[in-house]
N, C-alpha and C. Protein backbone atom coordinates (compact mmCIF):
# COMPACT_ATOMS: atom_id res chain seq x y z
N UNK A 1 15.64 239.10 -30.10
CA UNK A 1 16.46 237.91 -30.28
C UNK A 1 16.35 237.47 -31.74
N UNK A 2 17.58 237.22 -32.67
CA UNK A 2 17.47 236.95 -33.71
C UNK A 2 17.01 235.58 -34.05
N UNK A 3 15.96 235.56 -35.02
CA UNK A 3 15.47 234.02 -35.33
C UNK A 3 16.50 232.93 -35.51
N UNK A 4 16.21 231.82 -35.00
CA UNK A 4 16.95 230.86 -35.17
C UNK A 4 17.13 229.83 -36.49
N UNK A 5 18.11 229.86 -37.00
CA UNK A 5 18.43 228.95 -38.51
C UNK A 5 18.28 227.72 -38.39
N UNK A 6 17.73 227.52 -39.65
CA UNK A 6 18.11 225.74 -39.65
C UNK A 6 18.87 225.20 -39.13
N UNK A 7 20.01 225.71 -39.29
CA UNK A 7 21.75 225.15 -39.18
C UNK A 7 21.73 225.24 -37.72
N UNK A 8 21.44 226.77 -36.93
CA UNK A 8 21.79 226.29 -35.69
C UNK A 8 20.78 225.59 -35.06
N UNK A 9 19.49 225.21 -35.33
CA UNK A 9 18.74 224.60 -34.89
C UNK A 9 19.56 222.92 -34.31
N UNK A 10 19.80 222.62 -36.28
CA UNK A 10 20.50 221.36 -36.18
C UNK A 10 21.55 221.08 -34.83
N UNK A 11 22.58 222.16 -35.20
CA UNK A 11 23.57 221.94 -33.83
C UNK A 11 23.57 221.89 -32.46
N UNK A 12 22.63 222.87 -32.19
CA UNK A 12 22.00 222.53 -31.44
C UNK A 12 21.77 221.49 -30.56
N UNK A 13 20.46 220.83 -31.54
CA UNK A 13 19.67 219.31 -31.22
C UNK A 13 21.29 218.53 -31.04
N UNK A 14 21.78 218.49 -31.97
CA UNK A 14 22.78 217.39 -31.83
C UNK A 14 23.85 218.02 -30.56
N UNK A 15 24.32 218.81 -30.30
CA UNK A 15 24.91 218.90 -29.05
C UNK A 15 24.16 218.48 -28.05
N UNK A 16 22.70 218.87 -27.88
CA UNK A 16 22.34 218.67 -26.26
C UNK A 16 21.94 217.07 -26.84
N UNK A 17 22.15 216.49 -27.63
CA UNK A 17 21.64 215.00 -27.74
C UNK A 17 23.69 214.34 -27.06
N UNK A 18 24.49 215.16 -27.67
CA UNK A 18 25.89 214.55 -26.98
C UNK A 18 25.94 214.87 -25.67
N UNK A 19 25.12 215.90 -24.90
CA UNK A 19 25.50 216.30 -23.96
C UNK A 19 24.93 215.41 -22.55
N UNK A 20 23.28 215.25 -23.29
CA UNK A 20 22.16 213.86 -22.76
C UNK A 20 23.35 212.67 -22.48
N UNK A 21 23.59 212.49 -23.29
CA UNK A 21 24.34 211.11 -23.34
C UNK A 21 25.35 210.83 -22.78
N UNK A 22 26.14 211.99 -22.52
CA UNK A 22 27.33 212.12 -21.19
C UNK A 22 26.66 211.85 -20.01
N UNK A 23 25.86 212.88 -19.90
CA UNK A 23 25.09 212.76 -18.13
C UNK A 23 24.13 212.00 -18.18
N UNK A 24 23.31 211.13 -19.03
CA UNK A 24 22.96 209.79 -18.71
C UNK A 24 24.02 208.30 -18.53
N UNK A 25 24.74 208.33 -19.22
CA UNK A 25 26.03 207.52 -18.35
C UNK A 25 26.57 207.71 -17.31
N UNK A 26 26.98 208.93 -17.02
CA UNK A 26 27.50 209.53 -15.60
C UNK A 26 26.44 209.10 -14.73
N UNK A 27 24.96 209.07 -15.04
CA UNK A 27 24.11 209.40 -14.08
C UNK A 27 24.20 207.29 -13.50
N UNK A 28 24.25 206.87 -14.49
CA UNK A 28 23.80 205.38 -14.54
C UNK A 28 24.81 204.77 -13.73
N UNK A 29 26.49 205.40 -14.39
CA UNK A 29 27.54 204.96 -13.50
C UNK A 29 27.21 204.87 -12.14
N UNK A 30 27.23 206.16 -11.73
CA UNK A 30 27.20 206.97 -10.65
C UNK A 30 26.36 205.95 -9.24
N UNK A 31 24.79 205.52 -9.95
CA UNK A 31 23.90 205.20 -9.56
C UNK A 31 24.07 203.20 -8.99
N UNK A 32 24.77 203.17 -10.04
CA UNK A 32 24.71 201.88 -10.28
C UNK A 32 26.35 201.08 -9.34
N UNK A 33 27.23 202.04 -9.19
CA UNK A 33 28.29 201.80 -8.08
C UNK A 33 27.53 202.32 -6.63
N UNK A 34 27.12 203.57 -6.76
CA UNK A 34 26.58 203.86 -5.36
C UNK A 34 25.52 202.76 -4.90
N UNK A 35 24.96 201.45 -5.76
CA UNK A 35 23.89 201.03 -5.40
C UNK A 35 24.72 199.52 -4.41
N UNK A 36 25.35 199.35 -5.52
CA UNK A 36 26.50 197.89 -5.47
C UNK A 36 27.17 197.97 -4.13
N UNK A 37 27.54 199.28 -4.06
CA UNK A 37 28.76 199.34 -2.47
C UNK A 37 27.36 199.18 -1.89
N UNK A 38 26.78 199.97 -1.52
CA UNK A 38 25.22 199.60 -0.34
C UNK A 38 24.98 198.65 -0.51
N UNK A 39 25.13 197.74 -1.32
CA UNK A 39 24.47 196.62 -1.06
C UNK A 39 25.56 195.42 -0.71
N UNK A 40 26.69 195.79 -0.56
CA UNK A 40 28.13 194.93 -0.36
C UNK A 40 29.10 195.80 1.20
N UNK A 41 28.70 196.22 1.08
CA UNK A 41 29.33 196.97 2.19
C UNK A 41 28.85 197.84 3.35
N UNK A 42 28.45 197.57 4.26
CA UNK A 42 27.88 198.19 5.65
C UNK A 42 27.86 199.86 5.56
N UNK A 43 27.05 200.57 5.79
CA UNK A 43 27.41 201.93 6.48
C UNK A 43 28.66 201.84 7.43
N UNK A 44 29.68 202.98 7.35
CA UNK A 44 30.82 203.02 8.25
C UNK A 44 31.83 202.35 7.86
N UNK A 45 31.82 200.90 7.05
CA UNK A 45 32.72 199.71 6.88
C UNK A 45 33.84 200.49 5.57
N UNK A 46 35.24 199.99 5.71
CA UNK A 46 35.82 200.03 4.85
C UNK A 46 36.26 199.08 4.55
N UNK A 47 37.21 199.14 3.28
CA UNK A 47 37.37 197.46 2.93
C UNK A 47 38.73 198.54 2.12
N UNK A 48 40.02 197.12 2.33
CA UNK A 48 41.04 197.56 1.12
C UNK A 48 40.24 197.28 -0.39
N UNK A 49 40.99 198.16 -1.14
CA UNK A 49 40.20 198.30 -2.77
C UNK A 49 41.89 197.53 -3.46
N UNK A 50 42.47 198.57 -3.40
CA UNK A 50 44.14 198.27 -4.20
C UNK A 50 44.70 199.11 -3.18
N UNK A 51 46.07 199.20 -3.65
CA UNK A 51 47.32 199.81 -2.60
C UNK A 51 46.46 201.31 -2.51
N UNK A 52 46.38 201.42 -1.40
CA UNK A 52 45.96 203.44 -1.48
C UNK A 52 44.37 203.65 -1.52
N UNK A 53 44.01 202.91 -2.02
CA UNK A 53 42.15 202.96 -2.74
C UNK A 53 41.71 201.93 -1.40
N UNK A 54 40.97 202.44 -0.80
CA UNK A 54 39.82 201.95 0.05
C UNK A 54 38.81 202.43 -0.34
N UNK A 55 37.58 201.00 -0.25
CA UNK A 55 36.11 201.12 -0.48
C UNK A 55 35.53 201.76 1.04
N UNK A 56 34.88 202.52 1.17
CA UNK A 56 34.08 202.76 2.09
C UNK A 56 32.70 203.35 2.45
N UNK A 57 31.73 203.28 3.08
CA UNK A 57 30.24 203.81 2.77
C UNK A 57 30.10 205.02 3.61
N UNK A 58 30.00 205.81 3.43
CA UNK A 58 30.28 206.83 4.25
C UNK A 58 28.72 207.95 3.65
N UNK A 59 28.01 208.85 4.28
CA UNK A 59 27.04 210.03 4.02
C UNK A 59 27.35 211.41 3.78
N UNK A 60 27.76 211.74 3.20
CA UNK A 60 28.04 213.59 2.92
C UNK A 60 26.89 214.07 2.88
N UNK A 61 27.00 215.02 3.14
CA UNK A 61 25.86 216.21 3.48
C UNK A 61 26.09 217.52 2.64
N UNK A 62 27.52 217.77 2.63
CA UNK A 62 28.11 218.77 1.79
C UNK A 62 27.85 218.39 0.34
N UNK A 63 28.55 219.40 0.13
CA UNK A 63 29.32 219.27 -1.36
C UNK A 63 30.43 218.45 -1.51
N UNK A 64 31.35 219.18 -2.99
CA UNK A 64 32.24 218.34 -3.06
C UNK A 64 33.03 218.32 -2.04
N UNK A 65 33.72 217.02 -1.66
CA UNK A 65 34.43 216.59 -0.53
C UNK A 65 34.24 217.34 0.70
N UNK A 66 32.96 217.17 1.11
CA UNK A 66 32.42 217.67 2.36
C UNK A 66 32.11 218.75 2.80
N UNK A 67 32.42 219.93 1.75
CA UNK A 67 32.20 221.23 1.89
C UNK A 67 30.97 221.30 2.11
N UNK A 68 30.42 222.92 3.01
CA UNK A 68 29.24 222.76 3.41
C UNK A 68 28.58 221.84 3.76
N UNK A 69 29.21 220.68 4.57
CA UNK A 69 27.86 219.65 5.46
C UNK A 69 27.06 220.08 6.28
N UNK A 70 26.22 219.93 6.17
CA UNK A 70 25.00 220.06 6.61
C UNK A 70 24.25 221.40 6.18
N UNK A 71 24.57 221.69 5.15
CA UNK A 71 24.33 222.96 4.26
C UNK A 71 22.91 222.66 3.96
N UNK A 72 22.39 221.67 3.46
CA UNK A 72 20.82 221.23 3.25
C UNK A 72 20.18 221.91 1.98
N UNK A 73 18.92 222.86 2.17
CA UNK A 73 18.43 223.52 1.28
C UNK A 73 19.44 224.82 0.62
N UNK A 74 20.45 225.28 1.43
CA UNK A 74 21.63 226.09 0.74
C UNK A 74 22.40 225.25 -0.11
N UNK A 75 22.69 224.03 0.15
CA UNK A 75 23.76 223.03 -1.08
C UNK A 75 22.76 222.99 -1.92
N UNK A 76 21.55 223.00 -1.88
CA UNK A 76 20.46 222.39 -2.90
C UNK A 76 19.99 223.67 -4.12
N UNK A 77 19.78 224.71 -3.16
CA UNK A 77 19.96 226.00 -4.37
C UNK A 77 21.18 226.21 -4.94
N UNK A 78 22.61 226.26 -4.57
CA UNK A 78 23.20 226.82 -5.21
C UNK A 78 23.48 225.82 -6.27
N UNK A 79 23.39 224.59 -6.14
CA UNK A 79 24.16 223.28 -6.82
C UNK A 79 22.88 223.44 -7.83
N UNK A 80 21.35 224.23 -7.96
CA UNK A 80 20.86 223.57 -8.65
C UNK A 80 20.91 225.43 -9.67
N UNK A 81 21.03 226.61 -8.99
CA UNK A 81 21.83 227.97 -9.60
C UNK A 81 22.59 227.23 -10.35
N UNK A 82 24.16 226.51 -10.34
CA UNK A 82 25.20 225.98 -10.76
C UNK A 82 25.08 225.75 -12.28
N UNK A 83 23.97 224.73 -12.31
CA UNK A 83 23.21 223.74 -12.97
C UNK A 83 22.87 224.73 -14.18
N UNK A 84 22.02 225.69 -13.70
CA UNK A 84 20.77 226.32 -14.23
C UNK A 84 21.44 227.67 -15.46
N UNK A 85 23.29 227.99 -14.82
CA UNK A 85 23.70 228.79 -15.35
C UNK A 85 24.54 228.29 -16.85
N UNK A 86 24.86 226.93 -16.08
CA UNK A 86 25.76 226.06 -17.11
C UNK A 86 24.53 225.88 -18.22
N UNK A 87 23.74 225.24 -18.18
CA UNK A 87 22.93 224.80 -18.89
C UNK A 87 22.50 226.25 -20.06
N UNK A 88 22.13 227.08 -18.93
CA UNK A 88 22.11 228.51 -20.04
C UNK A 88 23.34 228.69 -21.25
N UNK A 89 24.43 228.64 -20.95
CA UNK A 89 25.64 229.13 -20.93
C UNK A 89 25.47 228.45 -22.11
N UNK A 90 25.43 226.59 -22.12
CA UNK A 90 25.53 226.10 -23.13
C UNK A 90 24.77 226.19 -23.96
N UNK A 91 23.40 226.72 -23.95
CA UNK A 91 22.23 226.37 -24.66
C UNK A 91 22.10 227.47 -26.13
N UNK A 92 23.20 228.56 -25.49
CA UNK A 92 23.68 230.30 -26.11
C UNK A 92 24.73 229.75 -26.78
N UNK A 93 25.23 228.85 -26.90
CA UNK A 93 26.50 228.47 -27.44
C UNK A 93 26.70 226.97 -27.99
N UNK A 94 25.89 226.48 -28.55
CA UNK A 94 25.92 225.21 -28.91
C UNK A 94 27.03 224.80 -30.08
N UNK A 95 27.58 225.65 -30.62
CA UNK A 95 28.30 225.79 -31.48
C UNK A 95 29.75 225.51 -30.76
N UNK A 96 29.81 226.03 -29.66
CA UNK A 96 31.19 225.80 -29.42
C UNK A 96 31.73 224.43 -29.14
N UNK A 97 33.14 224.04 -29.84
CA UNK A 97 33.53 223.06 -30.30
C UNK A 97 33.73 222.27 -28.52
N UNK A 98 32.96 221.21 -28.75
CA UNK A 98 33.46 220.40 -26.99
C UNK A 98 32.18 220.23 -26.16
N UNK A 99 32.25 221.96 -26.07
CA UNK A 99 31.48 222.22 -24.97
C UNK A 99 30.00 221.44 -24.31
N UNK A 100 29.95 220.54 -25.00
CA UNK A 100 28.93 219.83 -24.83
C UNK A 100 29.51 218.41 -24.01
N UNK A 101 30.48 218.09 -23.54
CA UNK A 101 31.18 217.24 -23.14
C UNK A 101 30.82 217.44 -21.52
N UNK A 102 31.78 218.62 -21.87
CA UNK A 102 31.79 219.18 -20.22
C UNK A 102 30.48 219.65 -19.18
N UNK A 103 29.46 220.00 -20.26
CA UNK A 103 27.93 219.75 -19.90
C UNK A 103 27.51 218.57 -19.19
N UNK A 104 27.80 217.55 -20.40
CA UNK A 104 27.49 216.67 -19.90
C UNK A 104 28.23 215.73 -18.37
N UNK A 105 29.15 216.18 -18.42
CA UNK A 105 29.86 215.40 -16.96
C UNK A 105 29.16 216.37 -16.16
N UNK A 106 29.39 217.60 -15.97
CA UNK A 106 28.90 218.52 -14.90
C UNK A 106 27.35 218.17 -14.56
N UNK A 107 26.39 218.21 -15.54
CA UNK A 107 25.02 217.85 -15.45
C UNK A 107 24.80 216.22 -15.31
N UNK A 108 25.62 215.48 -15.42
CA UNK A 108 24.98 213.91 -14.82
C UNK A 108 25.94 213.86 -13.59
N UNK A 109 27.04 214.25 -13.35
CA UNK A 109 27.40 214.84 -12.08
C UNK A 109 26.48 215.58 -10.98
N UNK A 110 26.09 216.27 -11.09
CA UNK A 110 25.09 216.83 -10.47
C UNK A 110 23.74 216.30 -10.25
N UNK A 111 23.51 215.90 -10.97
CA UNK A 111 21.82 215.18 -11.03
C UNK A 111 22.27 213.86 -10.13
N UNK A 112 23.06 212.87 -10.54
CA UNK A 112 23.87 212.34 -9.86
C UNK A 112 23.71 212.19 -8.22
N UNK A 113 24.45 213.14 -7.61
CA UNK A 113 24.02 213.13 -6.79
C UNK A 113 23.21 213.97 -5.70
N UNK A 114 22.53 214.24 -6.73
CA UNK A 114 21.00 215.59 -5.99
C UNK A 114 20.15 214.32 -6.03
N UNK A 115 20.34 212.94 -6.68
CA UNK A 115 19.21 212.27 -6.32
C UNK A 115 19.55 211.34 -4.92
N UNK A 116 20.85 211.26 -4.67
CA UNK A 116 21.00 210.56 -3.37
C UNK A 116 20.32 211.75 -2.38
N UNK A 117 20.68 213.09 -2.18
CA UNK A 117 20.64 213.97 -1.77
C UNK A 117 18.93 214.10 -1.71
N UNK A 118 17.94 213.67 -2.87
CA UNK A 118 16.67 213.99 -2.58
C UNK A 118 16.39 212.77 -2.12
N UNK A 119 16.59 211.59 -2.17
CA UNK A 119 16.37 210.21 -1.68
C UNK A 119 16.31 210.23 -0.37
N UNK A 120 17.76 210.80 0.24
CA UNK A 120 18.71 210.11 0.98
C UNK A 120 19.05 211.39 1.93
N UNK A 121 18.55 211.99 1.86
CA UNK A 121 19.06 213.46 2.54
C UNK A 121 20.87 213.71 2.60
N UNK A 122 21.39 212.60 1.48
CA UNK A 122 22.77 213.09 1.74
C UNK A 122 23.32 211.88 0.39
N UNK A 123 24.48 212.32 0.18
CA UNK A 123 25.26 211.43 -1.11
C UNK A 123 25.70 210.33 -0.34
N UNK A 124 26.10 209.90 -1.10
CA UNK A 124 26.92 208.02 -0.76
C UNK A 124 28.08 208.29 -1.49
N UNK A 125 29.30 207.96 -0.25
CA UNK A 125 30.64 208.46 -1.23
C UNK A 125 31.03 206.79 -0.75
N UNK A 126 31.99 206.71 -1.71
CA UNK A 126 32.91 205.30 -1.29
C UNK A 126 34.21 205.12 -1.69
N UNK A 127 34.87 205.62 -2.39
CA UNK A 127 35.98 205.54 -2.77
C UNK A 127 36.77 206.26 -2.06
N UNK A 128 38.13 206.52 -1.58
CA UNK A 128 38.78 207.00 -0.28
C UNK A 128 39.93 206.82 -0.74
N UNK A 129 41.03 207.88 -0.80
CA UNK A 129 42.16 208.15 -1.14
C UNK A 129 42.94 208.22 0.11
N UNK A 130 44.13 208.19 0.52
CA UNK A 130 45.02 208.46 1.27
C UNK A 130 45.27 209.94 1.35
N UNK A 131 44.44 210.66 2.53
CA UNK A 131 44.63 212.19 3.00
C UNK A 131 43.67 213.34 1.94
N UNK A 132 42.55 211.98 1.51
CA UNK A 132 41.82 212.99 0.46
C UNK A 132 39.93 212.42 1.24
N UNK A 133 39.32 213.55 1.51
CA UNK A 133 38.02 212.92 1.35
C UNK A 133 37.31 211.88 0.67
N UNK A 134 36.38 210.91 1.36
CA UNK A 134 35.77 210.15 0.19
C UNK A 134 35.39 210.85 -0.65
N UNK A 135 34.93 210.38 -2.10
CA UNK A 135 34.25 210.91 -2.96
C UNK A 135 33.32 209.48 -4.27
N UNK A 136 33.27 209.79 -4.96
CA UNK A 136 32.01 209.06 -5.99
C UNK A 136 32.24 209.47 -7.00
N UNK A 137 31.33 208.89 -8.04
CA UNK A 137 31.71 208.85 -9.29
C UNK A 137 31.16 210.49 -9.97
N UNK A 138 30.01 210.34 -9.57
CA UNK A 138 29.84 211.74 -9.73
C UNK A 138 30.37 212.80 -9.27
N UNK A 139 31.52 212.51 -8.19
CA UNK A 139 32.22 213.51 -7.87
C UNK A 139 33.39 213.73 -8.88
N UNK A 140 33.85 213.00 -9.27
CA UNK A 140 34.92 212.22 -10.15
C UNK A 140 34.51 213.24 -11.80
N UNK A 141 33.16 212.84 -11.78
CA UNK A 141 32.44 213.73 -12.89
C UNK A 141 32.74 214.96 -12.84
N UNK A 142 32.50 215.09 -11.66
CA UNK A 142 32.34 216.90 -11.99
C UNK A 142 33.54 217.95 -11.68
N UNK A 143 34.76 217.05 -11.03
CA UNK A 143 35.82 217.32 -11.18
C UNK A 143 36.58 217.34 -12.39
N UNK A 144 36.73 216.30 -12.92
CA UNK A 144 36.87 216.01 -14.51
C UNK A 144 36.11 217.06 -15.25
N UNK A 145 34.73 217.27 -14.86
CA UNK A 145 33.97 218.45 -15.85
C UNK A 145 34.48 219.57 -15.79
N UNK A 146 35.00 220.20 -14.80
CA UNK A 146 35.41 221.34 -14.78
C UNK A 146 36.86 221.67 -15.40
N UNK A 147 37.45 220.88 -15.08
CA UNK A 147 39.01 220.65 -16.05
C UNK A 147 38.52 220.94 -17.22
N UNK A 148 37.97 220.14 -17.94
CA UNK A 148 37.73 219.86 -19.35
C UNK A 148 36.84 221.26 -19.72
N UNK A 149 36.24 221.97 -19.04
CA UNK A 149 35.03 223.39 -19.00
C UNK A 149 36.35 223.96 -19.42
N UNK A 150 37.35 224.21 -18.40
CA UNK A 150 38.11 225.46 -18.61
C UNK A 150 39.47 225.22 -19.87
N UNK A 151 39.57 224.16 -20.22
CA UNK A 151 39.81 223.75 -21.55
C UNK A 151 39.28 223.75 -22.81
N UNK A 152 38.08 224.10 -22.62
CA UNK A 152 37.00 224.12 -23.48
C UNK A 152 37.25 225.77 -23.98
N UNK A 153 37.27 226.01 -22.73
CA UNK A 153 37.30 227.91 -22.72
C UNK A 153 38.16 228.41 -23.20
N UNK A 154 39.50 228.03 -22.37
CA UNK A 154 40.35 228.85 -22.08
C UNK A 154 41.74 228.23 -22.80
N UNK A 155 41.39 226.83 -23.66
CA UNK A 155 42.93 226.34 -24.08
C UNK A 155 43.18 226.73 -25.09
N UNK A 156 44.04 225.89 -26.21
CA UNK A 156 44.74 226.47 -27.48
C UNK A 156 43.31 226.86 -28.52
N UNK A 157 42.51 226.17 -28.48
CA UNK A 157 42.07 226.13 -28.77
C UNK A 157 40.82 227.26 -29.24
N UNK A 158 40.19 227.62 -28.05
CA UNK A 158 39.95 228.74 -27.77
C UNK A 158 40.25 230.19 -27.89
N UNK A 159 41.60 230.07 -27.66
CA UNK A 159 42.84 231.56 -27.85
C UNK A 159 42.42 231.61 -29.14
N UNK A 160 42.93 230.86 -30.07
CA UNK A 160 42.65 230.74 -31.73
C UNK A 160 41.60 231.33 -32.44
N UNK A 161 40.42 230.88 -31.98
CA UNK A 161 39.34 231.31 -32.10
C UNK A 161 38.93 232.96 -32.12
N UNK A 162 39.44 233.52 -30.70
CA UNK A 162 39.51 234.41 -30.19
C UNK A 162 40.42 235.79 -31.13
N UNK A 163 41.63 235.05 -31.64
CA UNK A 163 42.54 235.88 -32.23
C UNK A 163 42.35 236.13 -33.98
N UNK A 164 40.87 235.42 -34.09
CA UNK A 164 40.20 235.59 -35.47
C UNK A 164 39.35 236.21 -35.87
């Protein structure tokens, strides 16, 4: 492995310091609505939010929007594989322009809610769309993260790069 430079040292530090700072907000958001509805709103209860948006307290077990419920220690390895590859991925590439964004939603997304999940044996979703699973902020995260991942990758941006 070739020694590491000053320079990329620097970039480095300063990406995973932008990347910290995404998924410690995400994580705080995340934490800090999931705490508020529990403490305002019953297990089971829904409440109108705005036209379409209902609040509701509801337990997932799955993944995103309910996939694999009751998956348990299988949601828990692969979500934390997930984690473990992204984090690689970025750590080889700190240089790339963004990519530290999308880290960060995906990783305070995740941490997010692996701590309801280690708490709680399950997430706290509350927000409820018309014909869409509940979901959370950290779900919200890591949906958004992945958009923005494969934009990172795969947009104008990228091509450019690529064709140099």
């Amino acid at each position: 492995m070739p020694q590491m430079t000053q320079a990329t040292a620097s970039i480095r530090v300063a990406a995973s310091a932008r990347a910290a700072l995404v998924a410690g907000i995400v994580i705080a958001l995340d934490q800090i609505t999931k705490h508020t509805l529990a403490a305002g709103i019953a297990f089971g209860e829904q409440r109108k939010f705005l036209p379409g948006v209902t609040l509701v307290h509801v337990r997932n077990t799955g993944v995103a929007f309910s996939l694999f419920s009751g998956g348990g220690t299988l949601v828990l390895v692969f979500t934390l594989g997930a984690l473990a590859l992204l984090i690689g991925y970025f750590l080889r590439r700190p240089e790339k322009a963004w990519l530290w964004l999308p880290t960060g939603m995906l990783t305070g997304g995740a941490i997010g809610n692996l701590i309801d999940r280690i708490a709680n044996g399950a997430v706290t979703d509350f927000i409820k769309l018309p014909h869409w699973p509940a979901f959370n902020v950290a779900d919200m995260s890591i949906t958004f993260g992945v958009l923005v991942l494969l934009w990172v990758l795969e947009g104008p941006r990228a091509k450019e790069s690529s064709r140099t």
